[in-house]
PDB file of N, CA and C in Angstrom:
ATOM      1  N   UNK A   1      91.179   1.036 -61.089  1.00  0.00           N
ATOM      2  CA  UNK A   1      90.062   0.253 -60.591  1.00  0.00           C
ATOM      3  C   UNK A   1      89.959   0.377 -59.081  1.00  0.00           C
ATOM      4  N   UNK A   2      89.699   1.544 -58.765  1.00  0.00           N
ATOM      5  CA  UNK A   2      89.587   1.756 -56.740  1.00  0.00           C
ATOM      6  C   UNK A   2      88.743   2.431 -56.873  1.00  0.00           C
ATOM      7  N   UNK A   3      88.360   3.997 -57.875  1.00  0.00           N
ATOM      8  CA  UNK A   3      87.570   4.993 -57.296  1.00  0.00           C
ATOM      9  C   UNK A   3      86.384   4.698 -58.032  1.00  0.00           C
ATOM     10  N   UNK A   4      85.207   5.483 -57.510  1.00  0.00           N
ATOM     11  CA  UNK A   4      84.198   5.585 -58.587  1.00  0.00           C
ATOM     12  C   UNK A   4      84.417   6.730 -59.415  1.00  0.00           C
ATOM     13  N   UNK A   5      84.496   6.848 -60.594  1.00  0.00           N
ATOM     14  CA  UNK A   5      84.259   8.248 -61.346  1.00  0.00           C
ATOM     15  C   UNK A   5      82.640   9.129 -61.452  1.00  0.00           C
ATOM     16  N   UNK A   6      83.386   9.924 -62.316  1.00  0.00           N
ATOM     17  CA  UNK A   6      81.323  10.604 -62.331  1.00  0.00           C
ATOM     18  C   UNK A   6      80.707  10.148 -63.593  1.00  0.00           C
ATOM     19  N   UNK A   7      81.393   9.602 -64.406  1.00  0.00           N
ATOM     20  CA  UNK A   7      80.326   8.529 -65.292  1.00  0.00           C
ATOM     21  C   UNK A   7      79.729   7.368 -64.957  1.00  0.00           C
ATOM     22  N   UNK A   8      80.189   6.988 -63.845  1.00  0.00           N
ATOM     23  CA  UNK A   8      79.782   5.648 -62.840  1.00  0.00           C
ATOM     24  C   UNK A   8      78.635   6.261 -62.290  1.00  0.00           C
ATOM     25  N   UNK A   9      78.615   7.374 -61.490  1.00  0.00           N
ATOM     26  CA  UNK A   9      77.660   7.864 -60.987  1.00  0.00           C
ATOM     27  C   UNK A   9      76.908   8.445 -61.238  1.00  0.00           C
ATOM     28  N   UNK A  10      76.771   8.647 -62.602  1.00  0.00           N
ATOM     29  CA  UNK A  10      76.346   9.154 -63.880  1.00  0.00           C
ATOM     30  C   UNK A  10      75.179   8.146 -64.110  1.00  0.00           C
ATOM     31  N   UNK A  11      75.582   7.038 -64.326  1.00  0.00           N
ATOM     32  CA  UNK A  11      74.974   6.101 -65.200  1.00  0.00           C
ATOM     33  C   UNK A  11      74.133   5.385 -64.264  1.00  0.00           C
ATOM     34  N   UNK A  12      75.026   4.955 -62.629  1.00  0.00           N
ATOM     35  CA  UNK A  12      73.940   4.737 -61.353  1.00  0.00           C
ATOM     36  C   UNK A  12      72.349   5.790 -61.395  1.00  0.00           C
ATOM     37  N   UNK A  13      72.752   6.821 -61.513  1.00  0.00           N
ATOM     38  CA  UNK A  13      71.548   7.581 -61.516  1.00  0.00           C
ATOM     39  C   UNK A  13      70.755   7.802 -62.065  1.00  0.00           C
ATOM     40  N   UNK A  14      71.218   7.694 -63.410  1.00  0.00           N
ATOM     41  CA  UNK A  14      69.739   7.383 -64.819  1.00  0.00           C
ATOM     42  C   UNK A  14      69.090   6.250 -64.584  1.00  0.00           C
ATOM     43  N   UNK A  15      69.484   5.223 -63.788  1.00  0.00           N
ATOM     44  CA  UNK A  15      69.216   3.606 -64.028  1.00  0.00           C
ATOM     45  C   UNK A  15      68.447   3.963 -62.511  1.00  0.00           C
ATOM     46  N   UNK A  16      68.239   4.447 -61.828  1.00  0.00           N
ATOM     47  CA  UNK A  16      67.666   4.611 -60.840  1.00  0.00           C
ATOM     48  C   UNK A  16      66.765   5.633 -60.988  1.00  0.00           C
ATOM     49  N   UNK A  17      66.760   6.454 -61.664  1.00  0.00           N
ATOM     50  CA  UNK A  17      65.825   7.701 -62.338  1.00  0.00           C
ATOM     51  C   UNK A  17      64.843   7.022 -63.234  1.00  0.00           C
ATOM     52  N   UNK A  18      65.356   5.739 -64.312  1.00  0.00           N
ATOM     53  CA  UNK A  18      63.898   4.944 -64.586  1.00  0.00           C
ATOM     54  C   UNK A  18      63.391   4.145 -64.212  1.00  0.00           C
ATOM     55  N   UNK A  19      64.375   3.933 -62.774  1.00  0.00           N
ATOM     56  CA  UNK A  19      63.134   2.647 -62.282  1.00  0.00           C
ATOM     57  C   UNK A  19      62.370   3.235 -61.329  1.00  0.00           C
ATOM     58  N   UNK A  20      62.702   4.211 -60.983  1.00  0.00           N
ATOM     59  CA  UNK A  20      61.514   4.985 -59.827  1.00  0.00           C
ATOM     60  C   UNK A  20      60.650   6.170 -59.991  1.00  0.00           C
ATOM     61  N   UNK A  21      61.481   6.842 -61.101  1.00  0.00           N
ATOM     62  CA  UNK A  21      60.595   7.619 -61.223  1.00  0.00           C
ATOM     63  C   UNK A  21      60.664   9.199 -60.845  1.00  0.00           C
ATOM     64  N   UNK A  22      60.874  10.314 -61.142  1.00  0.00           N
ATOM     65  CA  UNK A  22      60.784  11.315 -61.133  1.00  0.00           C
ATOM     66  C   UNK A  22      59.636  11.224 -59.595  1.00  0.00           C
ATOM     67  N   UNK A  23      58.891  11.519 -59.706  1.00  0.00           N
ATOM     68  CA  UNK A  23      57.803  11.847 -58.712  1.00  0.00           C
ATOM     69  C   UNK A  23      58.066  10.691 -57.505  1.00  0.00           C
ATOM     70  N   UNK A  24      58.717   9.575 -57.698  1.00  0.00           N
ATOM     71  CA  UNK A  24      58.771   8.758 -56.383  1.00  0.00           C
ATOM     72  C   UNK A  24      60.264   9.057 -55.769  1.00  0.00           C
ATOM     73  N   UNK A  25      60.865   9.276 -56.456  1.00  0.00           N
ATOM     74  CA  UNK A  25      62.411   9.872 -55.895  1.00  0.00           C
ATOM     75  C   UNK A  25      62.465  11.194 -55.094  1.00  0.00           C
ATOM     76  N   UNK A  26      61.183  11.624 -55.748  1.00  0.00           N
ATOM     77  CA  UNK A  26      61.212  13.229 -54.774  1.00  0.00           C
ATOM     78  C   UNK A  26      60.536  12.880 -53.485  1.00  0.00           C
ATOM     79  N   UNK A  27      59.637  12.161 -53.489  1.00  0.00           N
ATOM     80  CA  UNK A  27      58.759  11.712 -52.325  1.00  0.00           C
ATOM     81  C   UNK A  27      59.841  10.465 -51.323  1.00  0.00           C
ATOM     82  N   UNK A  28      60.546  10.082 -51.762  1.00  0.00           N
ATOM     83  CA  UNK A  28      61.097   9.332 -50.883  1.00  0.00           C
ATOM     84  C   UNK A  28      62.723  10.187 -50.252  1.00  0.00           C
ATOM     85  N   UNK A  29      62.800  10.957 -51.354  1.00  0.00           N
ATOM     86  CA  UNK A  29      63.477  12.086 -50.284  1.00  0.00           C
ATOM     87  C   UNK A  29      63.278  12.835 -49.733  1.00  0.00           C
ATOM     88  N   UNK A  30      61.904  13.456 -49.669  1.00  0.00           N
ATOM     89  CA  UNK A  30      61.230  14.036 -48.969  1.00  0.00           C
ATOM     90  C   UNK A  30      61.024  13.329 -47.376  1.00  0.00           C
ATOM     91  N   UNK A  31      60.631  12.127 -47.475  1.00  0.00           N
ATOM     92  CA  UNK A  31      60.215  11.277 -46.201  1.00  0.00           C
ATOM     93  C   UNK A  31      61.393  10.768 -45.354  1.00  0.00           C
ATOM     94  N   UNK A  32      62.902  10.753 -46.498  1.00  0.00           N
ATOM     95  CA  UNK A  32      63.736  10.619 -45.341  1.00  0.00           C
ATOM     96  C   UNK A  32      64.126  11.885 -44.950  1.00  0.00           C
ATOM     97  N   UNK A  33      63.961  13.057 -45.126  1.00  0.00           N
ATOM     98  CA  UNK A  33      64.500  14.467 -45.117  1.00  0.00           C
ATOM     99  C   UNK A  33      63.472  14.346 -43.297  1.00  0.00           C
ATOM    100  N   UNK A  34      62.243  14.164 -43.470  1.00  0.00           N
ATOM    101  CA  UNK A  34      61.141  14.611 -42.648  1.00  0.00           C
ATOM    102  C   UNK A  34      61.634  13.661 -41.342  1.00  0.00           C
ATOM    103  N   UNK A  35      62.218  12.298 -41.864  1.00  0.00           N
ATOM    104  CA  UNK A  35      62.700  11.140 -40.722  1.00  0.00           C
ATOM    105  C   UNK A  35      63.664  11.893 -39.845  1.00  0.00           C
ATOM    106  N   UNK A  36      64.633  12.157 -40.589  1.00  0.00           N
ATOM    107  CA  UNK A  36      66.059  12.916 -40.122  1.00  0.00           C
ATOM    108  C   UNK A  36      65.358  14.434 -39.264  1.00  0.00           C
ATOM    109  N   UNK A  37      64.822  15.095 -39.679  1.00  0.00           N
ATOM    110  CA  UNK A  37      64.356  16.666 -39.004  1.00  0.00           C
ATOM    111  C   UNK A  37      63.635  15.754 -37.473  1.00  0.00           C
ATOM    112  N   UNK A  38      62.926  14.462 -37.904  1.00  0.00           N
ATOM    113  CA  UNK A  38      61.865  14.114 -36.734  1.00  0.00           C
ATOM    114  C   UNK A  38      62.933  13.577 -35.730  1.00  0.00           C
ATOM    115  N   UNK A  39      63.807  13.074 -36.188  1.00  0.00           N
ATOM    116  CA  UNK A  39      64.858  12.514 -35.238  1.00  0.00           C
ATOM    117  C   UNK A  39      65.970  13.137 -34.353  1.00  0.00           C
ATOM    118  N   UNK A  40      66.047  14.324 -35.077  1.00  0.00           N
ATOM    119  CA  UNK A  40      66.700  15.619 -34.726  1.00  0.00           C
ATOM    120  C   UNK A  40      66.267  16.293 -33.197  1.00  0.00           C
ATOM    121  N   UNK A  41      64.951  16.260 -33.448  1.00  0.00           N
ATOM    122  CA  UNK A  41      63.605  16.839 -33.050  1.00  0.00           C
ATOM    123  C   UNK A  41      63.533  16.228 -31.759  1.00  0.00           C
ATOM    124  N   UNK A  42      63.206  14.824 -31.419  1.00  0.00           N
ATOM    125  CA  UNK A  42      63.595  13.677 -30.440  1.00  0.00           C
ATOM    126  C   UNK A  42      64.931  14.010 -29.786  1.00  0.00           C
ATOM    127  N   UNK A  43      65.966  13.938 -30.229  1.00  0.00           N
ATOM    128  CA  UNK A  43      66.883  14.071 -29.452  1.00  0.00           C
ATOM    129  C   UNK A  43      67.162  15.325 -29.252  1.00  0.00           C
ATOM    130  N   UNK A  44      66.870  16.636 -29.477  1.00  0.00           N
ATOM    131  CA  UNK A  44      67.172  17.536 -28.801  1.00  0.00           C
ATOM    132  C   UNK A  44      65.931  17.900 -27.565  1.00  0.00           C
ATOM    133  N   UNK A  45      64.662  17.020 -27.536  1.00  0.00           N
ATOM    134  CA  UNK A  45      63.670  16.833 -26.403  1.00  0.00           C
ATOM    135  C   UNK A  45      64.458  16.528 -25.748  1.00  0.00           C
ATOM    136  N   UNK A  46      64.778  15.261 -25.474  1.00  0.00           N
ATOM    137  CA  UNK A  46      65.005  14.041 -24.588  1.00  0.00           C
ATOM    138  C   UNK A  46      66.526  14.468 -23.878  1.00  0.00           C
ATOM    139  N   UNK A  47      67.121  15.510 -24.385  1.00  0.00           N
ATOM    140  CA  UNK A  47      68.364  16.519 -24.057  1.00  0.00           C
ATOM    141  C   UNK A  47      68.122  17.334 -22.876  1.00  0.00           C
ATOM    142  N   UNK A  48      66.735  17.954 -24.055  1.00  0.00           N
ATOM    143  CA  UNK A  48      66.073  19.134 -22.726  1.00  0.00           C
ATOM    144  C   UNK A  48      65.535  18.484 -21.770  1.00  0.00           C
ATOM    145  N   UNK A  49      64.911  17.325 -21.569  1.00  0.00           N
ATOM    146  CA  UNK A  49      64.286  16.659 -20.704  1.00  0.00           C
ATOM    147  C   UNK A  49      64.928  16.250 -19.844  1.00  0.00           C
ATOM    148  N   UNK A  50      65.831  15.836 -20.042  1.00  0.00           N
ATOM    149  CA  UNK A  50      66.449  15.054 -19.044  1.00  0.00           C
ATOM    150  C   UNK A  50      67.986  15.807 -18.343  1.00  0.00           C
ATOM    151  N   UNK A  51      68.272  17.231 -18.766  1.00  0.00           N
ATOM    152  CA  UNK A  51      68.829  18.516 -18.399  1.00  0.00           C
ATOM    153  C   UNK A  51      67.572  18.774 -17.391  1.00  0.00           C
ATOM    154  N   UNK A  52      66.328  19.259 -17.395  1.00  0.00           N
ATOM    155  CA  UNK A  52      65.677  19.687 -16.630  1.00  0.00           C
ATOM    156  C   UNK A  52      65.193  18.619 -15.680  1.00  0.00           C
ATOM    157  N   UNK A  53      65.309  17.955 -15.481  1.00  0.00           N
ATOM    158  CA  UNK A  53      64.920  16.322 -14.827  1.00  0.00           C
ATOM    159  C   UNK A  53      65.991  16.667 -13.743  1.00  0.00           C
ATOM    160  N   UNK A  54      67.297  16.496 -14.364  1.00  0.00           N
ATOM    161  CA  UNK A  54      68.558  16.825 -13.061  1.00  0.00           C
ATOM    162  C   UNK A  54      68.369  17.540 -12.481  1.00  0.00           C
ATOM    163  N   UNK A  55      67.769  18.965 -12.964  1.00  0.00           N
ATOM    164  CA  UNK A  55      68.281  20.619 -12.426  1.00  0.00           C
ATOM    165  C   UNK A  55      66.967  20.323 -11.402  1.00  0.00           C
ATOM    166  N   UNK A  56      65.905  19.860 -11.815  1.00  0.00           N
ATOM    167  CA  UNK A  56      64.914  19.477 -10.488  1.00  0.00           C
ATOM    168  C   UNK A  56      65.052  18.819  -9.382  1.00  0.00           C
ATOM    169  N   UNK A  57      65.675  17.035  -9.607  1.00  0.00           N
ATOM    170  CA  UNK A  57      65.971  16.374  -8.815  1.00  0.00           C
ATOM    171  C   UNK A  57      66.980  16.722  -8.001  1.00  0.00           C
ATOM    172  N   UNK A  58      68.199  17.236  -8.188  1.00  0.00           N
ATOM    173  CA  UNK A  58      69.371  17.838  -7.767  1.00  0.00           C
ATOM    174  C   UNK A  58      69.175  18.794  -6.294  1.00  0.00           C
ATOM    175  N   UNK A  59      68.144  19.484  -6.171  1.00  0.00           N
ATOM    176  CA  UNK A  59      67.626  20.420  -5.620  1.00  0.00           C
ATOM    177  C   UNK A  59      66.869  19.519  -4.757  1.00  0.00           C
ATOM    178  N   UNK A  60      66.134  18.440  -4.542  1.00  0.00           N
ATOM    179  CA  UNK A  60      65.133  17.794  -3.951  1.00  0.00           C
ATOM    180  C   UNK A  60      66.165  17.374  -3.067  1.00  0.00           C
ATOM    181  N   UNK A  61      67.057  16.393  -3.481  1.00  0.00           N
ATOM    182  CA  UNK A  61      67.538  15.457  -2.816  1.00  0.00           C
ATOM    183  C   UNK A  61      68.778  15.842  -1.754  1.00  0.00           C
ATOM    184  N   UNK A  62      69.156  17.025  -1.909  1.00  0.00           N
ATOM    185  CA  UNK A  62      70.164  17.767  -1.336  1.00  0.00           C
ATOM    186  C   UNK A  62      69.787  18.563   0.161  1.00  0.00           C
ATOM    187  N   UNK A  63      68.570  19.234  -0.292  1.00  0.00           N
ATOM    188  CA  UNK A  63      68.008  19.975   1.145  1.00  0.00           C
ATOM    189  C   UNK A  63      66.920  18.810   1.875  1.00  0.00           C
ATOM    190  N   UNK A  64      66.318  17.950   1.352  1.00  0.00           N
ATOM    191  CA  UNK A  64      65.575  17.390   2.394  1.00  0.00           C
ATOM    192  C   UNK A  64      66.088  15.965   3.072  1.00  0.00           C
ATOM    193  N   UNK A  65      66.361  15.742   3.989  1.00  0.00           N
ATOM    194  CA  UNK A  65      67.002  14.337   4.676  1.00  0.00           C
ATOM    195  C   UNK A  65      65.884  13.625   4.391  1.00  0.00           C
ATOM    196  N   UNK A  66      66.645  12.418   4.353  1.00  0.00           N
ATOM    197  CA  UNK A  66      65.550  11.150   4.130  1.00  0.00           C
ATOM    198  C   UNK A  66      64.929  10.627   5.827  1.00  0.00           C
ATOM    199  N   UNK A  67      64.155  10.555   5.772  1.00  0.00           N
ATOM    200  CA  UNK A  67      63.600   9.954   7.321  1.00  0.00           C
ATOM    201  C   UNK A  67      63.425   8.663   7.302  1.00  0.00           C
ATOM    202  N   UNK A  68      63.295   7.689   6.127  1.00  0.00           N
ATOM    203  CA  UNK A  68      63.561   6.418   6.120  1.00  0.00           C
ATOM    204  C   UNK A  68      64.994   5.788   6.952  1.00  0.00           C
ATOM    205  N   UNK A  69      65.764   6.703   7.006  1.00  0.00           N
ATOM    206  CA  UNK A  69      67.269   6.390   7.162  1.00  0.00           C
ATOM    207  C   UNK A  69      67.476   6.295   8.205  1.00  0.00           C
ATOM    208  N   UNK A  70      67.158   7.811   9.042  1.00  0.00           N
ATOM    209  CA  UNK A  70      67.328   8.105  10.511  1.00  0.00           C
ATOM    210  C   UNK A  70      66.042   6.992  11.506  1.00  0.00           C
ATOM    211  N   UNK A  71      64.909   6.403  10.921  1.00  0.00           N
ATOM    212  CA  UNK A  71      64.370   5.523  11.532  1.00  0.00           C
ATOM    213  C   UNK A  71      64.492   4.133  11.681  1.00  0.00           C
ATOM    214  N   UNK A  72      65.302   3.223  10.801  1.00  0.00           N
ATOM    215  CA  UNK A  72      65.789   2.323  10.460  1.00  0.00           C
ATOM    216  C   UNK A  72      67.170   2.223  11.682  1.00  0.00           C
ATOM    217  N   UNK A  73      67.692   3.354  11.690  1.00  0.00           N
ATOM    218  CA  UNK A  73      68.590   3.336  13.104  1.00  0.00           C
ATOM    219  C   UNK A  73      68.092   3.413  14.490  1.00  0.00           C
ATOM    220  N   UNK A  74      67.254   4.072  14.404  1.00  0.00           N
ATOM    221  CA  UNK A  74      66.805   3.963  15.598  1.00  0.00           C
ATOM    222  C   UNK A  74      66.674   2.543  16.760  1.00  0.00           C
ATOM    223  N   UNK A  75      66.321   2.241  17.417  1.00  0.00           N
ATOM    224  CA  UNK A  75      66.523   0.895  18.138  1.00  0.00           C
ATOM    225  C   UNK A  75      64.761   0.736  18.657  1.00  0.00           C
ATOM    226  N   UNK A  76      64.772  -0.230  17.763  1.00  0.00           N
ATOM    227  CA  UNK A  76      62.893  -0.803  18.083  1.00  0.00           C
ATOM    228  C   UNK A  76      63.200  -1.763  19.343  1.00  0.00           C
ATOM    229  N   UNK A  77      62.599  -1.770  20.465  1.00  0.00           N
ATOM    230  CA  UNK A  77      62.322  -2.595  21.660  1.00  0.00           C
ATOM    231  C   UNK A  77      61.293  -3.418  22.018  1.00  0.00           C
ATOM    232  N   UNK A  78      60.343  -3.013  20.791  1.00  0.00           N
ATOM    233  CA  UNK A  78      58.906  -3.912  20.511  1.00  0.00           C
ATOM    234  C   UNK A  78      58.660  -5.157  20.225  1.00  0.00           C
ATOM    235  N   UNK A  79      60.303  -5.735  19.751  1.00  0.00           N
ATOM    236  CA  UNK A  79      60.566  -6.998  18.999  1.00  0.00           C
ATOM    237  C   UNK A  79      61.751  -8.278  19.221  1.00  0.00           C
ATOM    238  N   UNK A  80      62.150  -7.837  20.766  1.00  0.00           N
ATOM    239  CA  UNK A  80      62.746  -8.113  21.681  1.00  0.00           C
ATOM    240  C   UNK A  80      62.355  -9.707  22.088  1.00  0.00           C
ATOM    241  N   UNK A  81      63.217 -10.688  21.238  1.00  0.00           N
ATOM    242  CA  UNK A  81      62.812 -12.278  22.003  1.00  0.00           C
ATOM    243  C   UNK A  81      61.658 -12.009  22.343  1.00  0.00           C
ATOM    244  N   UNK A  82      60.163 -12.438  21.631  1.00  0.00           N
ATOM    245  CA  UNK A  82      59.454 -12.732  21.404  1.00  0.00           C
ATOM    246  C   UNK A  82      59.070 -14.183  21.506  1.00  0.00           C
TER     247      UNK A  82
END
């Protein structure tokens, strides 16, 4: 009394073969087959996307200095006790 045998799974499957149906069992494995390929599909985008996202940004942020930075140091005299 631990495993399932294949008359267990035997008998699961006829009892599920008449309550759904030949033609709805194929269609609902069909739609999770199509879920799984679509999901597949998504994450190997969002892989490539965001691989090419780095290889862009990587390159931006390396050769150009920020000028926000170097002006913020600078010393404003415009605002001097007022």
């Amino acid at each position: 009394m631990g495993s399932i045998g294949w008359v267990q799974l035997l008998i699961v499957a006829l009892v599920i073969l008449v309550l759904f149906g030949r033609g709805k069992i194929s269609e609902m494995m069909g739609d999770f087959g199509k879920g799984i390929s679509s999901f597949k599909k998504g994450m190997n985008e969002e892989d490539s996307s965001s691989a090419s996202k780095a290889q862009i940004e990587a390159p931006q942020n390396s050769s150009s200095p920020d000028l926000s930075k170097s002006e913020s140091k600078s010393p404003d005299t415009s605002d001097t006790n007022s």
